[in-house]
Protein backbone atom coordinates (compact mmCIF):
# COMPACT_ATOMS: atom_id res chain seq x y z
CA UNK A 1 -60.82 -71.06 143.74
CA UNK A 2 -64.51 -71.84 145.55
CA UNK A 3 -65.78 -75.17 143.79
CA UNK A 4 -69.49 -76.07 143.51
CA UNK A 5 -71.99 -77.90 142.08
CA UNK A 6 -74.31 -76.64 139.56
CA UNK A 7 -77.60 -76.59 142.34
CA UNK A 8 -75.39 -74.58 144.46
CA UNK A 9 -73.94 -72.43 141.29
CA UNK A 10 -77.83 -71.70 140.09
CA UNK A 11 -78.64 -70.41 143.83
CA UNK A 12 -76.17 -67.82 143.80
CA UNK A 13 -76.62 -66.76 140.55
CA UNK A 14 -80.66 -66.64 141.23
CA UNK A 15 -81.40 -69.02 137.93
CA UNK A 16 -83.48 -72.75 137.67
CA UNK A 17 -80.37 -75.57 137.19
CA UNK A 18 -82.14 -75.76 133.42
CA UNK A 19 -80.74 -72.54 132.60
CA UNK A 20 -76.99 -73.65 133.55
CA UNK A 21 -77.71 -76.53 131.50
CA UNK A 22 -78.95 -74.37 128.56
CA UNK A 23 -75.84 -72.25 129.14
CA UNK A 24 -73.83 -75.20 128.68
CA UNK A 25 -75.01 -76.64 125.92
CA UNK A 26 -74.39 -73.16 124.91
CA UNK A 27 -70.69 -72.62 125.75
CA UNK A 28 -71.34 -69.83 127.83
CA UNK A 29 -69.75 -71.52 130.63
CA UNK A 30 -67.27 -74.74 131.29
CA UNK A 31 -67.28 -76.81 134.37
CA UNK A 32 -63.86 -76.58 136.18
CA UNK A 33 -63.59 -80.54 137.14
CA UNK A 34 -65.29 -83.55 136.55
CA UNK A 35 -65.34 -86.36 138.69
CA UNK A 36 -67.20 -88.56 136.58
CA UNK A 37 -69.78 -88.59 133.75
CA UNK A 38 -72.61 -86.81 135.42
CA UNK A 39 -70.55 -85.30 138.57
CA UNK A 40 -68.96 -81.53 137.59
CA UNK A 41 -67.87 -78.75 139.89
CA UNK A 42 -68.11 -75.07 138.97
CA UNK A 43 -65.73 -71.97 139.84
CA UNK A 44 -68.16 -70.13 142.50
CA UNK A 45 -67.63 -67.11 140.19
CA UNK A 46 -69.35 -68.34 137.12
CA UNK A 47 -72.58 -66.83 139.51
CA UNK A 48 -71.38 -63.08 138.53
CA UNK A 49 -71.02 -64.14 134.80
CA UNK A 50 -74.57 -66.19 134.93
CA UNK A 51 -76.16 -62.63 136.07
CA UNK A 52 -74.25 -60.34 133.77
CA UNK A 53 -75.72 -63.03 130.74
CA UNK A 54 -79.53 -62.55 132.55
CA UNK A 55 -79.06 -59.28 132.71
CA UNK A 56 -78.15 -58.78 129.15
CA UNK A 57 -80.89 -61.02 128.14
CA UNK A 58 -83.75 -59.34 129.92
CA UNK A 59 -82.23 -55.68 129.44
CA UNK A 60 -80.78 -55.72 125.75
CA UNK A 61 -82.60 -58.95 124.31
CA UNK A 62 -79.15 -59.56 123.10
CA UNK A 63 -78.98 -63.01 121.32
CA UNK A 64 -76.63 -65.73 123.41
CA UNK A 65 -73.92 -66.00 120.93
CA UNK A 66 -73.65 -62.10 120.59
CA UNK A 67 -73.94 -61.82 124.57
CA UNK A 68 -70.94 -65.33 124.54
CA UNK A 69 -68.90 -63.05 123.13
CA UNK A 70 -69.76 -60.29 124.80
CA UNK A 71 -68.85 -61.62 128.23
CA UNK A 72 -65.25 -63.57 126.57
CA UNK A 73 -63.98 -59.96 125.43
CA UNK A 74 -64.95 -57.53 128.55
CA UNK A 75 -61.78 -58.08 130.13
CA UNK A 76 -59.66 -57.78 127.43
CA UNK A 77 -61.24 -55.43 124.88
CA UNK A 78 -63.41 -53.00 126.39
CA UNK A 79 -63.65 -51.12 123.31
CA UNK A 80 -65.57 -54.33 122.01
CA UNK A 81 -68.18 -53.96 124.88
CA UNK A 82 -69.09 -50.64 123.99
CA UNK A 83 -69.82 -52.16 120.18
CA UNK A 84 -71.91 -54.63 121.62
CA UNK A 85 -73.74 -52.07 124.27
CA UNK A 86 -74.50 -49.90 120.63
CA UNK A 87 -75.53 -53.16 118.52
CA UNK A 88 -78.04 -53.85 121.28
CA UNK A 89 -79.27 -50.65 121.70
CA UNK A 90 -80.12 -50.41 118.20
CA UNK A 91 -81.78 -54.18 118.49
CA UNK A 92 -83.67 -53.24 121.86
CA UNK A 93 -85.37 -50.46 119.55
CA UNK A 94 -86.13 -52.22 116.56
CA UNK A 95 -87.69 -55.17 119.08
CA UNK A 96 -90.54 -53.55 120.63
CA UNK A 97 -91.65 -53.54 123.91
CA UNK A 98 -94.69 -55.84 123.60
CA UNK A 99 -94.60 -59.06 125.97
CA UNK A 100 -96.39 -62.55 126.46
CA UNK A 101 -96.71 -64.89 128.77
CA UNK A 102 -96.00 -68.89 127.87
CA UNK A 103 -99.72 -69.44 128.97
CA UNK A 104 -100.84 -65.95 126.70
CA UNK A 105 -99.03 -67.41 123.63
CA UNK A 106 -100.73 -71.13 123.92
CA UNK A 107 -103.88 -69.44 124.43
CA UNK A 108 -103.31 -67.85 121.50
CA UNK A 109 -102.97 -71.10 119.47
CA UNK A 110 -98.94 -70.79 119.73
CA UNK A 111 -97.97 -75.03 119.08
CA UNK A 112 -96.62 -76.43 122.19
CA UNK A 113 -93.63 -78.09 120.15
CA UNK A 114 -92.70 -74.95 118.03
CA UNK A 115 -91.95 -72.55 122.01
CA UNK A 116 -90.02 -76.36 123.14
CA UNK A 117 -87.80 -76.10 119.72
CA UNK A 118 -87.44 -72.24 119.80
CA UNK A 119 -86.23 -72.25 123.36
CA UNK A 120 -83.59 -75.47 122.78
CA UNK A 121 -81.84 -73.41 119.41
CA UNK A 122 -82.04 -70.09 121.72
CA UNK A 123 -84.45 -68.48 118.77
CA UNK A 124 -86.99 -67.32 122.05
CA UNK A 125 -85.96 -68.03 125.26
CA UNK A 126 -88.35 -66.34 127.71
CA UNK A 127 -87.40 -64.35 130.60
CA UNK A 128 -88.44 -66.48 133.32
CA UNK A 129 -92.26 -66.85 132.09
CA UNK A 130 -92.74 -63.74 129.72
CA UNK A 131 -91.58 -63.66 125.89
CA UNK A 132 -90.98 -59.88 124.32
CA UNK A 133 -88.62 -58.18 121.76
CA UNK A 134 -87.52 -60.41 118.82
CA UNK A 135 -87.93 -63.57 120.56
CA UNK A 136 -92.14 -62.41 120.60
CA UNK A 137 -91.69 -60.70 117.06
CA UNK A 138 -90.26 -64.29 115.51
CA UNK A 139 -93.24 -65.93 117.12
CA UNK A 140 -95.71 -63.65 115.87
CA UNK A 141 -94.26 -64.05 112.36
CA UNK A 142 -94.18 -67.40 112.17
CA UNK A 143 -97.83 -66.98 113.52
CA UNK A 144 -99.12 -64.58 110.81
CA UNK A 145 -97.65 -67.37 108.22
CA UNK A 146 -100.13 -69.75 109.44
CA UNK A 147 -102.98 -67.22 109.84
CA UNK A 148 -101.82 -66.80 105.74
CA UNK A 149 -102.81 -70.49 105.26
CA UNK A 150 -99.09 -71.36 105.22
CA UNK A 151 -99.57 -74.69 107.04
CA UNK A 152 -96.60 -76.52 109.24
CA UNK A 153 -96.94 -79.59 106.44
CA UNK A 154 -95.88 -76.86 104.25
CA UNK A 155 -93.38 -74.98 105.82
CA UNK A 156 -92.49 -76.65 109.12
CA UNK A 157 -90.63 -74.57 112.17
CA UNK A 158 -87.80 -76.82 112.06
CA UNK A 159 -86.91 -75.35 108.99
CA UNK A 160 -85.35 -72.39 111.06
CA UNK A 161 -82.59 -75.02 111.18
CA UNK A 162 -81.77 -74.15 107.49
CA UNK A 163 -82.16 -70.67 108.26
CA UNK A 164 -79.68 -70.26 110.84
CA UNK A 165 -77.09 -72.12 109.20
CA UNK A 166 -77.25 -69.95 106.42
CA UNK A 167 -77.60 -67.03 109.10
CA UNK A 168 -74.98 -67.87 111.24
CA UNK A 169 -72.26 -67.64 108.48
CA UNK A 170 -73.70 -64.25 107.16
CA UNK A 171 -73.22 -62.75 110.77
CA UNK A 172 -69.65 -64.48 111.47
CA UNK A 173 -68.21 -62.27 108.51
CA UNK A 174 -70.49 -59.17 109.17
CA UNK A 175 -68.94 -59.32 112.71
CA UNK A 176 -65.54 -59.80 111.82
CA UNK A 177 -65.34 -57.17 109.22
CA UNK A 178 -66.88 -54.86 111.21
CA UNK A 179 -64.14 -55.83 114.30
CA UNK A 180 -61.84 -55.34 112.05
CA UNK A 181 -63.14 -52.11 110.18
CA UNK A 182 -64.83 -49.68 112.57
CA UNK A 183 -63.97 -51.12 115.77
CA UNK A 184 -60.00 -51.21 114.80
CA UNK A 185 -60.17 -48.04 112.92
CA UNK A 186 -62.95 -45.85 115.02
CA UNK A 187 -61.43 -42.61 116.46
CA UNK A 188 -62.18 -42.16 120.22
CA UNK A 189 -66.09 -41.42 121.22
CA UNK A 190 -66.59 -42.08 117.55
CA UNK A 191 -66.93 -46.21 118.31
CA UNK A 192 -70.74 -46.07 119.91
CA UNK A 193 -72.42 -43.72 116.97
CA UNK A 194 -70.36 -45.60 114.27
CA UNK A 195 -71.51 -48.55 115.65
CA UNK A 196 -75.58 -47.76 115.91
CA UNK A 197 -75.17 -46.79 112.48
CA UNK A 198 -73.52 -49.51 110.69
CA UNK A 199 -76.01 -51.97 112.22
CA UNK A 200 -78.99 -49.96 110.85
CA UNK A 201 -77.09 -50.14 107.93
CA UNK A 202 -76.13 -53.85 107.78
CA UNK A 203 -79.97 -55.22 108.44
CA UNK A 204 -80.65 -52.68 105.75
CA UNK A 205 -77.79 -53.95 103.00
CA UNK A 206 -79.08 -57.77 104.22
CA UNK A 207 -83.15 -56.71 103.41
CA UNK A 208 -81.67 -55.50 100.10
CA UNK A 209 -79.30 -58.26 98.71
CA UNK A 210 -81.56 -60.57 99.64
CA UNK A 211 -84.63 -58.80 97.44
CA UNK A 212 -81.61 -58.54 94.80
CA UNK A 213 -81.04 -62.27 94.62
CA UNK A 214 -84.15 -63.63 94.51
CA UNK A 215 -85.46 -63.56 91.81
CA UNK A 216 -82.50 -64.52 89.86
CA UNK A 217 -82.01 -67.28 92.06
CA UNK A 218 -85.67 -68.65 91.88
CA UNK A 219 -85.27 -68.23 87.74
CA UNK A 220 -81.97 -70.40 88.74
CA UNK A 221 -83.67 -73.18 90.34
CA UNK A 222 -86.21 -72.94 87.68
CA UNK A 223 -83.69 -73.81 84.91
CA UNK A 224 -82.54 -76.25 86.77
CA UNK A 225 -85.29 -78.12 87.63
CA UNK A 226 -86.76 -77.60 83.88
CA UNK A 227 -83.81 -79.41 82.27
CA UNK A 228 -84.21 -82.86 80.44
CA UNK A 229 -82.32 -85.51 81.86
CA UNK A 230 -79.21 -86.64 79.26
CA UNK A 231 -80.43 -89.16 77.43
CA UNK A 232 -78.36 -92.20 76.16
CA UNK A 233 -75.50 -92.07 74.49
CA UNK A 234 -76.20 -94.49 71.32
CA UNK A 235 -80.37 -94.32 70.14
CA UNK A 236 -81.40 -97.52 68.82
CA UNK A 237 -82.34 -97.94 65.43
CA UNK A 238 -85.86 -97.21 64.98
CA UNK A 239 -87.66 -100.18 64.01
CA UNK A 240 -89.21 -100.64 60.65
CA UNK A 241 -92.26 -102.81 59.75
CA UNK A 242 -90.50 -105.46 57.53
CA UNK A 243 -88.67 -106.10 61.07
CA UNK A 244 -91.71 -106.64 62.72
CA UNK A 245 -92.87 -109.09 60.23
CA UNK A 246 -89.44 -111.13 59.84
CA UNK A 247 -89.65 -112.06 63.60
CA UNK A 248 -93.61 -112.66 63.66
CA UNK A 249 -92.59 -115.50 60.79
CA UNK A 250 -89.52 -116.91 62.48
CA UNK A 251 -86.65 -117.85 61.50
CA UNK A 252 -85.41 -117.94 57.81
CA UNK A 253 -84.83 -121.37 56.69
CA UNK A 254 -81.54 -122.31 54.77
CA UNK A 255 -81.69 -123.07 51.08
CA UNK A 256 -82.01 -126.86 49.95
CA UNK A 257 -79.62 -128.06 47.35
């Protein structure tokens, strides 16, 4: 096994050193040694696997975790890489094929901050300079929600935070009940159709239960919120006006015999 260090590892693969860094942070690959806190050596290799992840980023505008375990499973379960070829498929056509430049988008009024934090969660990660498919259709929604007078103090990017937490659990179990559904039960040539259809499908059931739930959840929230606090448990007496008027005159004096 060829060891390197990262420079030499992001000249073969043809990427800056901050995208092996982002693909790190990422898991998408390990250093094979360290030698120290800030000294690592790579398997020369990883340079194939850093292209195949470009590739599928620039040709499928397949989202890092889906193309992390995309690249895990190719050796071992082909069957899964022709799922994931038909998932992005049907996300390549639902994405568009507008494009921006960086320099377009903060022409355009796009905050400086808002690309920085996209990029570092992997929400829109631009293709060298140029932002397109759902990376640019996130950033123009979040841009027609402030052309709606939905201000940042209101509703603040790093909300998304919230979002994918929430997010990130919903697509764990889509994914693994549809692993172990169609991709365990699909006849064979059946997998790629099965597969385009159940994610039209899925983003369809999501739009749906989500429109199902919320109003009963904001009614929910609204009870909640509306609720008087418990008060305590013992009242005290109410006081009377002959009380009043025994402590304005003191003390009672005792009788005189």
């Amino acid at each position: 096994m060829e060891l390197v260090k990262i420079g030499e590892l992001a000249k073969r693969a043809g990427v800056p050193i901050a995208t092996l860094k982002h693909y790190l942070r990422e898991g998408l690959i390990q250093p094979a040694r360290k030698s120290g806190r800030t000294m690592a050596w790579y398997d020369a290799s990883l340079a194939s696997r850093v292209k195949a992840i470009k590739q599928l980023q620039a040709e499928r505008f397949l989202p890092l975790d889906l193309i992390k375990q995309t690249v895990d499973s190719v050796a071992s379960a082909p069957d899964e890489l022709e799922a994931t070829e038909a998932i992005a498929r049907v996300l390549e056509a639902n994405g568009g094929t507008r494009s921006r430049t960086r320099a377009e988008l903060l022409e355009r009024g796009v905050p400086l901050g808002q690309l920085e934090f996209l990029q570092r969660v992997g929400l829109a990660v631009p293709d060298g300079d140029v932002y397109r498919g759902d990376d640019l259709a996130l950033l123009s929604t979040l841009g027609a929600a402030r052309n709606a007078g939905i201000t940042a103090e209101m509703l603040p990017f790093s909300i998304l935070n919230d979002y994918l937490s929430a997010l990130r659990a919903l697509v764990e179990v889509e994914l693994s009940l549809f692993r172990a559904g169609v991709i365990a039960k699909a006849k064979p040539g059946e997998l790629g159709a099965l597969t385009e259809a159940a994610t039209r499908l899925s983003e369809r059931l999501v739009v749906l239960l989500r429109r199902k739930l919320l109003l009963p959840t904001l009614n929910r929230l609204s009870r909640e919120n509306d609720a008087p606090s418990p008060g305590p448990t013992r009242r005290m007496r109410k006081q009377q006006p002959s009380d009043r008027r025994r402590r304005a005159a003191g003390p009672r004096r005792g009788r005189t015999t």
